[in-house]
C-alpha atoms as a PDB file:
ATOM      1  CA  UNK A   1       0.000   0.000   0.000  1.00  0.00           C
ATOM      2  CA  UNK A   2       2.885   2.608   0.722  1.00  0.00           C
ATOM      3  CA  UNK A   3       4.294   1.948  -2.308  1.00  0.00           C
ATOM      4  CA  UNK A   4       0.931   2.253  -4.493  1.00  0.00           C
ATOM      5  CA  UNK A   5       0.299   5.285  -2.290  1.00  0.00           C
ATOM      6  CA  UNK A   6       3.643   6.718  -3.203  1.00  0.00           C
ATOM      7  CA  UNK A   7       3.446   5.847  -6.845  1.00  0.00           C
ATOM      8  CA  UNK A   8      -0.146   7.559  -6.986  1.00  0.00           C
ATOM      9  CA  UNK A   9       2.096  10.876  -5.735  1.00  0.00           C
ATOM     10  CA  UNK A  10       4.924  11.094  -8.356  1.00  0.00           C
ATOM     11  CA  UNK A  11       1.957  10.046 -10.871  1.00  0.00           C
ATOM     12  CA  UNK A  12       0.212  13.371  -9.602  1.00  0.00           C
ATOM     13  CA  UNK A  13       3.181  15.372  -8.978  1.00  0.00           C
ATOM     14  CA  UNK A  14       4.350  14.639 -12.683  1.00  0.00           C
ATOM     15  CA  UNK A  15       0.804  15.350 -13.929  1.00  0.00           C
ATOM     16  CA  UNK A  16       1.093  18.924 -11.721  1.00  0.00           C
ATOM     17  CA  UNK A  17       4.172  19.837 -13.647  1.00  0.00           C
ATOM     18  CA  UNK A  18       3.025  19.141 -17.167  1.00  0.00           C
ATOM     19  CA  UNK A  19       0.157  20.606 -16.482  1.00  0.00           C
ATOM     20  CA  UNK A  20       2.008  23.824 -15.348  1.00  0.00           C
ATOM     21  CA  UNK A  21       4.237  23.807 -18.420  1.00  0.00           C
ATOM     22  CA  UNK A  22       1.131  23.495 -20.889  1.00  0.00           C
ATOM     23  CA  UNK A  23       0.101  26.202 -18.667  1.00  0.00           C
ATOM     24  CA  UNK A  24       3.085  28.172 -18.891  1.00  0.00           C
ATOM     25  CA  UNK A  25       3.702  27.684 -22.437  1.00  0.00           C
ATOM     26  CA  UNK A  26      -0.029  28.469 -23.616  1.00  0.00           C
ATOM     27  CA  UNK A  27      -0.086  31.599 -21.489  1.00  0.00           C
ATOM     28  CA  UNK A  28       3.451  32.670 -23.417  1.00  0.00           C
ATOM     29  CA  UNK A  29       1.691  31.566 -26.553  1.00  0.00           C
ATOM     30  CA  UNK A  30      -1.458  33.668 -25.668  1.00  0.00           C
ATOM     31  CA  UNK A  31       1.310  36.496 -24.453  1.00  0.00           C
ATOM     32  CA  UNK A  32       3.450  36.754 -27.589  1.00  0.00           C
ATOM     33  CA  UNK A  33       0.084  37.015 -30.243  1.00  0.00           C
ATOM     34  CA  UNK A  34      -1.291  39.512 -27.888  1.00  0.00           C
ATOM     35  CA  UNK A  35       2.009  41.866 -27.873  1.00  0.00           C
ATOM     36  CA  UNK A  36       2.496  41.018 -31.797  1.00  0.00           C
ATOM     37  CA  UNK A  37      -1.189  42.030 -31.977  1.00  0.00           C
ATOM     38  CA  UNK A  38      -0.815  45.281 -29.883  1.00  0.00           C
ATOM     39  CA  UNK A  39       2.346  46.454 -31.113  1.00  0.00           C
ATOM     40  CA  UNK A  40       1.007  46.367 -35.098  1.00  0.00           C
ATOM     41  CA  UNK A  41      -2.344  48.844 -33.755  1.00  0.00           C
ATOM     42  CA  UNK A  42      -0.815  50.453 -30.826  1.00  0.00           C
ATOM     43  CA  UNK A  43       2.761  50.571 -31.502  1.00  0.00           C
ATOM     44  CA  UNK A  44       4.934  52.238 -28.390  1.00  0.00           C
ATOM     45  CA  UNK A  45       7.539  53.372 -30.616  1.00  0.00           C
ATOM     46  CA  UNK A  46       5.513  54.436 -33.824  1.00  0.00           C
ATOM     47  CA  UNK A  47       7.379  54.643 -36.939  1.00  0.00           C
ATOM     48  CA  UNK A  48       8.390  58.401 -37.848  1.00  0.00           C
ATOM     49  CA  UNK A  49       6.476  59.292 -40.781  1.00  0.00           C
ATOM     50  CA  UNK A  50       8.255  61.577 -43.786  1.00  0.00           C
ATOM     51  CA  UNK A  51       7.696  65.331 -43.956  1.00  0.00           C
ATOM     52  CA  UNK A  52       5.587  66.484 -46.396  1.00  0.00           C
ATOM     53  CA  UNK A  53       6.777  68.074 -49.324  1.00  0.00           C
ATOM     54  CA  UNK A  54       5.855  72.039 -49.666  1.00  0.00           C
ATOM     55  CA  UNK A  55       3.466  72.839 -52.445  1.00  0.00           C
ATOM     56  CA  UNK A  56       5.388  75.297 -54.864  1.00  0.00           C
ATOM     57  CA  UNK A  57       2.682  78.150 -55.367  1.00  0.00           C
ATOM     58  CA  UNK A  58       2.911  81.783 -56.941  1.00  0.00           C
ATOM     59  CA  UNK A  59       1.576  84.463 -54.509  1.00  0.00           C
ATOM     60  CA  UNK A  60      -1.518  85.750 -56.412  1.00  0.00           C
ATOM     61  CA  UNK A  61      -2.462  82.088 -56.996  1.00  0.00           C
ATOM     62  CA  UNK A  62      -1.904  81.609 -53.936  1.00  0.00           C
ATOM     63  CA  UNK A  63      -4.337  84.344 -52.957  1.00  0.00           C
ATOM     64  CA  UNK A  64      -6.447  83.694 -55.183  1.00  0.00           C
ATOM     65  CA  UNK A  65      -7.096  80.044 -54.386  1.00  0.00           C
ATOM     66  CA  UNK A  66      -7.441  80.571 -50.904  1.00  0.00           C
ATOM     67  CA  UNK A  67      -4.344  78.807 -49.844  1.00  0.00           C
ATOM     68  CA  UNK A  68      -2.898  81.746 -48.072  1.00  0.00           C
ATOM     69  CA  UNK A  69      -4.206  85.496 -46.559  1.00  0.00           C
ATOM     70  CA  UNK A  70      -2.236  87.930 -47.361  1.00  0.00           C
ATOM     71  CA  UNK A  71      -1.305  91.366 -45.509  1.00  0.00           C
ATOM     72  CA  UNK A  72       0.664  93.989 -47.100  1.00  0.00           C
ATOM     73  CA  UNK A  73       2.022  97.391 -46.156  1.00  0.00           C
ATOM     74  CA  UNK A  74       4.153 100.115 -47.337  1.00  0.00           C
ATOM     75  CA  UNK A  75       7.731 100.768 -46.876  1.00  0.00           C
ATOM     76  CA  UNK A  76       9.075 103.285 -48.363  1.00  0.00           C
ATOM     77  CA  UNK A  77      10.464 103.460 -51.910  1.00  0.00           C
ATOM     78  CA  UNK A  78      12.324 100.275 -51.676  1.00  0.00           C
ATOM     79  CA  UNK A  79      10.357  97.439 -49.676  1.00  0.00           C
ATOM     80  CA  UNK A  80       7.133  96.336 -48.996  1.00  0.00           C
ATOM     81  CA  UNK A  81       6.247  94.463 -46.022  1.00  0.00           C
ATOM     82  CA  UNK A  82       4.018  90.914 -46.433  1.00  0.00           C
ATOM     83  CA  UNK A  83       2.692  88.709 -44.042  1.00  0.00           C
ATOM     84  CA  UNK A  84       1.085  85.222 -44.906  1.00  0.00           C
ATOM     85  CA  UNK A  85      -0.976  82.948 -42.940  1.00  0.00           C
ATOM     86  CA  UNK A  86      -1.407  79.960 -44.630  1.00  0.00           C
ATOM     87  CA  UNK A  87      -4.658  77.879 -44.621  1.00  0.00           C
ATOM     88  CA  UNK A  88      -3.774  74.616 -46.259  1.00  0.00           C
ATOM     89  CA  UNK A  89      -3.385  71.666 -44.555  1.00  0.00           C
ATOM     90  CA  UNK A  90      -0.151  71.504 -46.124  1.00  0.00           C
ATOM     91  CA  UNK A  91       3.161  73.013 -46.022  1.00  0.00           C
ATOM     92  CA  UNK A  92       3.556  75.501 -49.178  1.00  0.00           C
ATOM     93  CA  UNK A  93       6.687  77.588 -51.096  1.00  0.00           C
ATOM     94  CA  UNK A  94       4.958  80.616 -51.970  1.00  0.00           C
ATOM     95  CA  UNK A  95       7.014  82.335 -54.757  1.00  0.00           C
ATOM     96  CA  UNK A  96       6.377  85.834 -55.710  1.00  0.00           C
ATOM     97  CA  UNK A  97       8.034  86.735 -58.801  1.00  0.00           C
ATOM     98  CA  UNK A  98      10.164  89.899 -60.331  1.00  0.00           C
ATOM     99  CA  UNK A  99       7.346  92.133 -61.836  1.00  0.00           C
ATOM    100  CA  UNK A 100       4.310  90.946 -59.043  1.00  0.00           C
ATOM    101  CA  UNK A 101       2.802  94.185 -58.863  1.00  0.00           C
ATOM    102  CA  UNK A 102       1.142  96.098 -55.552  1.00  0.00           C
ATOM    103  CA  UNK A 103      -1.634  98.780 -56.021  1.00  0.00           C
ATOM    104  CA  UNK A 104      -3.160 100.686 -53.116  1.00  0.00           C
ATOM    105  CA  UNK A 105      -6.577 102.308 -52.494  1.00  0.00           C
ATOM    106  CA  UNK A 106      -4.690 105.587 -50.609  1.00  0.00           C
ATOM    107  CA  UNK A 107      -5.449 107.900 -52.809  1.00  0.00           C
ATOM    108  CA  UNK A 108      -1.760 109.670 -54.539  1.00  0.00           C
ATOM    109  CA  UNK A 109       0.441 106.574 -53.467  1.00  0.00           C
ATOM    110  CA  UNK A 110       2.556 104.557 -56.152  1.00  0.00           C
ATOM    111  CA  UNK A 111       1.733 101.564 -57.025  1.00  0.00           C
ATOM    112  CA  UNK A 112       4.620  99.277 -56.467  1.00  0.00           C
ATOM    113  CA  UNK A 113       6.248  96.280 -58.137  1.00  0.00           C
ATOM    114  CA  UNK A 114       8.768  93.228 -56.937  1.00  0.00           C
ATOM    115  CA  UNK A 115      12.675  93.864 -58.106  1.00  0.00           C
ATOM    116  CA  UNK A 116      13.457  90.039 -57.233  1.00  0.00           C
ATOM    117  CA  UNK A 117      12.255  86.974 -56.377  1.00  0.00           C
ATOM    118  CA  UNK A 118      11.353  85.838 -53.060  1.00  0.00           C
ATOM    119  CA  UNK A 119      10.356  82.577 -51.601  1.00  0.00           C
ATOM    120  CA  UNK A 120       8.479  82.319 -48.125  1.00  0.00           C
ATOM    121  CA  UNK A 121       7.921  78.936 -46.977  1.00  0.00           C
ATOM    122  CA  UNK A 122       4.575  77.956 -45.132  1.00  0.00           C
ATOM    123  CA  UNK A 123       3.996  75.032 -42.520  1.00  0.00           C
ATOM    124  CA  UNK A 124       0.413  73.779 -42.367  1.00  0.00           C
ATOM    125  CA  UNK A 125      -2.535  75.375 -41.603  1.00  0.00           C
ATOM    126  CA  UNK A 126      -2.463  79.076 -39.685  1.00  0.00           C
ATOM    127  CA  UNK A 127       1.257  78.933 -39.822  1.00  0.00           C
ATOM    128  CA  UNK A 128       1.823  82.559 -40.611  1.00  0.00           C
ATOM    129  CA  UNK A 129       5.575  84.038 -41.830  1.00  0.00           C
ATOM    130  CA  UNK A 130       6.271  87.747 -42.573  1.00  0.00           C
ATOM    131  CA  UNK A 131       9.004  89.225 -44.818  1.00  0.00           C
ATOM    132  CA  UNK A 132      10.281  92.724 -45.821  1.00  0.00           C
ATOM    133  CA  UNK A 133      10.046  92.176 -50.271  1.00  0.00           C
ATOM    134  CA  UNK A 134      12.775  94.306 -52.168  1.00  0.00           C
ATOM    135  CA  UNK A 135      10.515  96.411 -54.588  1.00  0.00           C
ATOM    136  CA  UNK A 136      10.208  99.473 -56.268  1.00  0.00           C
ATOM    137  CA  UNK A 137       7.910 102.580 -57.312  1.00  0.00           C
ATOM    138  CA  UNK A 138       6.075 102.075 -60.613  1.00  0.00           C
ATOM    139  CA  UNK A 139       3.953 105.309 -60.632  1.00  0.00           C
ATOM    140  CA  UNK A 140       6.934 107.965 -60.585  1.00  0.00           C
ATOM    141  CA  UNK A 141       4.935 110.861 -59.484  1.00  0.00           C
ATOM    142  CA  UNK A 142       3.186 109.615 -56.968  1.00  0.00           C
ATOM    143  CA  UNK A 143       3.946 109.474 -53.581  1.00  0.00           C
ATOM    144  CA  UNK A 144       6.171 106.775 -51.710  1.00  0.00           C
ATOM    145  CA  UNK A 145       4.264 104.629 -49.001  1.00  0.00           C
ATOM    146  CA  UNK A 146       4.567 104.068 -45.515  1.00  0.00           C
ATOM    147  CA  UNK A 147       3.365 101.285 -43.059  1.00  0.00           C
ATOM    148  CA  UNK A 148      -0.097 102.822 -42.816  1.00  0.00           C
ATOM    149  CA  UNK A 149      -0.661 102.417 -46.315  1.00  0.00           C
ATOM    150  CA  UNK A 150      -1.768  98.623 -47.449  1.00  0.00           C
ATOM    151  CA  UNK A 151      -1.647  97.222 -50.667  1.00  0.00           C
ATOM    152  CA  UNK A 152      -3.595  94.576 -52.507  1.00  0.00           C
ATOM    153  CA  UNK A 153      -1.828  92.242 -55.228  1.00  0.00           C
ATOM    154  CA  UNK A 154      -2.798  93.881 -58.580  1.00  0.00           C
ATOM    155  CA  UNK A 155      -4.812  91.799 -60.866  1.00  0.00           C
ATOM    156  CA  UNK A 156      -3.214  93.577 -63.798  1.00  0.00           C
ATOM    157  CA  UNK A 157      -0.010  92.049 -64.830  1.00  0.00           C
ATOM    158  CA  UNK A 158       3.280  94.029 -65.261  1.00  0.00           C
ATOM    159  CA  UNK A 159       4.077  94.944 -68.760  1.00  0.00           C
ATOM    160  CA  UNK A 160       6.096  92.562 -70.939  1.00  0.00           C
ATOM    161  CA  UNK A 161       9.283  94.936 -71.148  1.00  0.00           C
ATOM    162  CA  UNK A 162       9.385  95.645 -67.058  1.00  0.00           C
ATOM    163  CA  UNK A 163       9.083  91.927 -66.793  1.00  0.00           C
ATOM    164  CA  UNK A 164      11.921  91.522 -69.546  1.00  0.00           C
ATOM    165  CA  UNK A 165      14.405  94.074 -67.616  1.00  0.00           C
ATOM    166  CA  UNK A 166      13.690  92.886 -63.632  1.00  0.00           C
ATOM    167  CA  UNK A 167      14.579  88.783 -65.004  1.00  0.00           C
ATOM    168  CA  UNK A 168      17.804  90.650 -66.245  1.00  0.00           C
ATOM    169  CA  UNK A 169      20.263  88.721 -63.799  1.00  0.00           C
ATOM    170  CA  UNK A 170      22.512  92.020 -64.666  1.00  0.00           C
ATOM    171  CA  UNK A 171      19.597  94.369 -63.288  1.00  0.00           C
ATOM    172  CA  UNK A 172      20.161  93.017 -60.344  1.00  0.00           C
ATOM    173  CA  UNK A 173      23.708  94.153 -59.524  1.00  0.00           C
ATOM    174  CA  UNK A 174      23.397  97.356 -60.141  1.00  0.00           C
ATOM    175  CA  UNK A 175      22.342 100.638 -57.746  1.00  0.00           C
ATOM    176  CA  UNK A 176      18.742 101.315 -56.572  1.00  0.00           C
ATOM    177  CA  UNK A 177      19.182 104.403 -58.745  1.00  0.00           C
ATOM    178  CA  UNK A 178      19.554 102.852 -62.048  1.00  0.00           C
ATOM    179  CA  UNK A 179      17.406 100.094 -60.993  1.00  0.00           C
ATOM    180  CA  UNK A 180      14.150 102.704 -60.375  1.00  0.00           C
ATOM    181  CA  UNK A 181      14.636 104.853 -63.176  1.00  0.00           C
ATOM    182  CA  UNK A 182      15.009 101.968 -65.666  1.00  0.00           C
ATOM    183  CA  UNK A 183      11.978 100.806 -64.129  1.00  0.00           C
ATOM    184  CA  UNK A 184       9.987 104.448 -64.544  1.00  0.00           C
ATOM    185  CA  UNK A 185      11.294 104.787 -68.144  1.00  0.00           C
ATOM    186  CA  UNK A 186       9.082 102.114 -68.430  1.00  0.00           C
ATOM    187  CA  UNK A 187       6.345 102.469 -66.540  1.00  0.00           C
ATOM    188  CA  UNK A 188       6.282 106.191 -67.077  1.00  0.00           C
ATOM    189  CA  UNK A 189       8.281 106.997 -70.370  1.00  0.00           C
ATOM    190  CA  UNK A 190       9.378 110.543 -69.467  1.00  0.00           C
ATOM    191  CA  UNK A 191      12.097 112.433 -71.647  1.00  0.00           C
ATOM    192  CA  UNK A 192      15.067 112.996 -70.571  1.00  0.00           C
ATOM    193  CA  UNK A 193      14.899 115.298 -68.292  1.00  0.00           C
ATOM    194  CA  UNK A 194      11.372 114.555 -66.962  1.00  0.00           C
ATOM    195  CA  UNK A 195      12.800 112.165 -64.140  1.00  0.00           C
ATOM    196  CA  UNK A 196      11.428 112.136 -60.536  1.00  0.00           C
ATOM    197  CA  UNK A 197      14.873 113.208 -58.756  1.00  0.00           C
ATOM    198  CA  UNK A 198      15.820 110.110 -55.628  1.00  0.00           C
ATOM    199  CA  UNK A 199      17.982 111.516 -52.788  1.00  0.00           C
ATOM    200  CA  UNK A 200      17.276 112.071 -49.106  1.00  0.00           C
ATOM    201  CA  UNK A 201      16.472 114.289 -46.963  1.00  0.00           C
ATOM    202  CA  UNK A 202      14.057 116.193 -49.285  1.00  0.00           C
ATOM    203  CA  UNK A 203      17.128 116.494 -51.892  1.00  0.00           C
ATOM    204  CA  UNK A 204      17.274 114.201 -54.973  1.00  0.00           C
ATOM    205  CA  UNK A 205      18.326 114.168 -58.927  1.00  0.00           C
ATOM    206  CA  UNK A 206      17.371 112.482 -61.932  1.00  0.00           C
ATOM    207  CA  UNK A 207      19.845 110.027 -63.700  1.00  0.00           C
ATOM    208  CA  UNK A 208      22.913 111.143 -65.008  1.00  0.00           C
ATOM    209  CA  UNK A 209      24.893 110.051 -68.431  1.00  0.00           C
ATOM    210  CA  UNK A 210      26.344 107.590 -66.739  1.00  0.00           C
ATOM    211  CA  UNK A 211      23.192 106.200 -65.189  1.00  0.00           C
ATOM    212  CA  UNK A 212      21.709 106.859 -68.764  1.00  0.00           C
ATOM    213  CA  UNK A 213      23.763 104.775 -70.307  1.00  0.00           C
ATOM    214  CA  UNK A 214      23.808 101.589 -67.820  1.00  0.00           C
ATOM    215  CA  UNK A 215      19.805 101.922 -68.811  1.00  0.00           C
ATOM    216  CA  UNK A 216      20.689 101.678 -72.557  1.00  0.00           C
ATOM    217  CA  UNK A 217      23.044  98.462 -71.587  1.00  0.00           C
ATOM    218  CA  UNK A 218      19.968  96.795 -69.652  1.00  0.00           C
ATOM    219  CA  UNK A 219      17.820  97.348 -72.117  1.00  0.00           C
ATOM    220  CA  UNK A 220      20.020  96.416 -74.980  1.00  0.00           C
ATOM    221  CA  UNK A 221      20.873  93.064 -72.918  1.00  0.00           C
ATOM    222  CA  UNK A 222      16.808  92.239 -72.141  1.00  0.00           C
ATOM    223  CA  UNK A 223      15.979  92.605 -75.625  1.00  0.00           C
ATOM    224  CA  UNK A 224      13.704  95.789 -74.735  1.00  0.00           C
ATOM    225  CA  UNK A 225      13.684  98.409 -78.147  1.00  0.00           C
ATOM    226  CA  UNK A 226      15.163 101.171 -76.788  1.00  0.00           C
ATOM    227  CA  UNK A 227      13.582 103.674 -79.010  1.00  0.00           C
ATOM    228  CA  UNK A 228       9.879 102.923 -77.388  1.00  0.00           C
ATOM    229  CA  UNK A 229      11.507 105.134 -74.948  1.00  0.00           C
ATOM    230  CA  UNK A 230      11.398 109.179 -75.202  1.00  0.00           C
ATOM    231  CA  UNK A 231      14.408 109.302 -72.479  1.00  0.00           C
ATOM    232  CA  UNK A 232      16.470 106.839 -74.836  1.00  0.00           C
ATOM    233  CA  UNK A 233      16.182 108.303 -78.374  1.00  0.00           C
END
């Protein structure tokens, strides 16, 4: 009998520890599918997803399309102040070109029009950015703007000359001077001596013959006829 009864024991005890490893190795079955499970619809450590790529747009399109409000101000003679608040739920590049022209309802202020290119970039929705643009006057006899005075993006493009002269990689290197009154013996065609003087300090003068003739090399190099100009023939 005390050797049945102590058979009978290992028998059970044996039984007890299979039946704790099928436990055991179930529950690290059960364990493993659950964390596999878990980990591919709740990862800890989520994967780091790619930023977006910015949506090249031109600023009146821009506008336009409702991608972006604009605010613009005055800034003298030479630069125009814009601030954009995007409302995409994208990132943009807003580009806004040589010749993008700025027109104001203050009555006797210039309208005004980009010298180069600029390129603001946007984050996502109500990201907003603000930049000072490099511009100048394209009504000469009109007065210059200051930050009180705000401008809308003119739905009237600049004219195909202007547009010619500020892509001139060579306009760009040279003085405001020559730059502005290259620009109003376009927009303005006055003779010679019919030049809005640019100084400071209440004290300005019109081109000289030097000036003059860096005009006559812009033009020459844009492709622009120099005798559709009264100051150039």
């Amino acid at each position: 009998m005390k050797g049945n009864f102590l058979f009978c024991k290992s028998a059970i005890a044996k039984a007890l520890i299979v039946a704790i490893v099928v436990i055991l190795v179930v529950g690290i079955a059960v364990g493993v599918y659950c964390l596999s499970f878990l980990a591919g619809n709740f990862s800890l450590f989520p994967t780091p997803q790619p930023t977006p790529t910015p949506t090249p747009v031109e600023l009146g399109e821009a506008v336009t399309s409702g991608l972006v409000e604009a605010t613009i101000s005055g800034d003298g003679l030479q630069r125009i102040n814009i601030t954009l608040r995007s409302t995409s739920d994208s990132p943009l590049e807003v580009t806004i070109l040589p010749g993008t022209m700025f027109e104001t309802q203050s009555a006797g202020i210039q309208s005004m029009v980009v010298r180069e290119e600029r390129v603001l970039s946007l984050k996502s929705r109500d990201s907003v950015l603000s930049r000072s643009v490099p511009v100048a006057c394209a009504t000469m006899e009109l007065d210059q703007p200051d930050e009180k005075d705000p401008f809308t993006i003119s739905t009237i493009p600049a004219p195909e000359d202007l547009v010619k002269l500020l892509n001139l990689p060579d306009f760009r290197n040279e003085t405001f001077r020559v730059q502005q009154f290259a620009i109003w013996t376009i927009t303005d065609n006055p003779p010679r001596d019919g030049y809005v003087g640019i100084g400071s300090f209440g004290f300005g003068s019109g081109p000289d013959d030097e000036e003059m003739q860096k005009i006559r090399a812009l033009f020459e190099k844009a492709g622009i006829p120099a005798d559709k100009y009264q100051a150039l023939q």
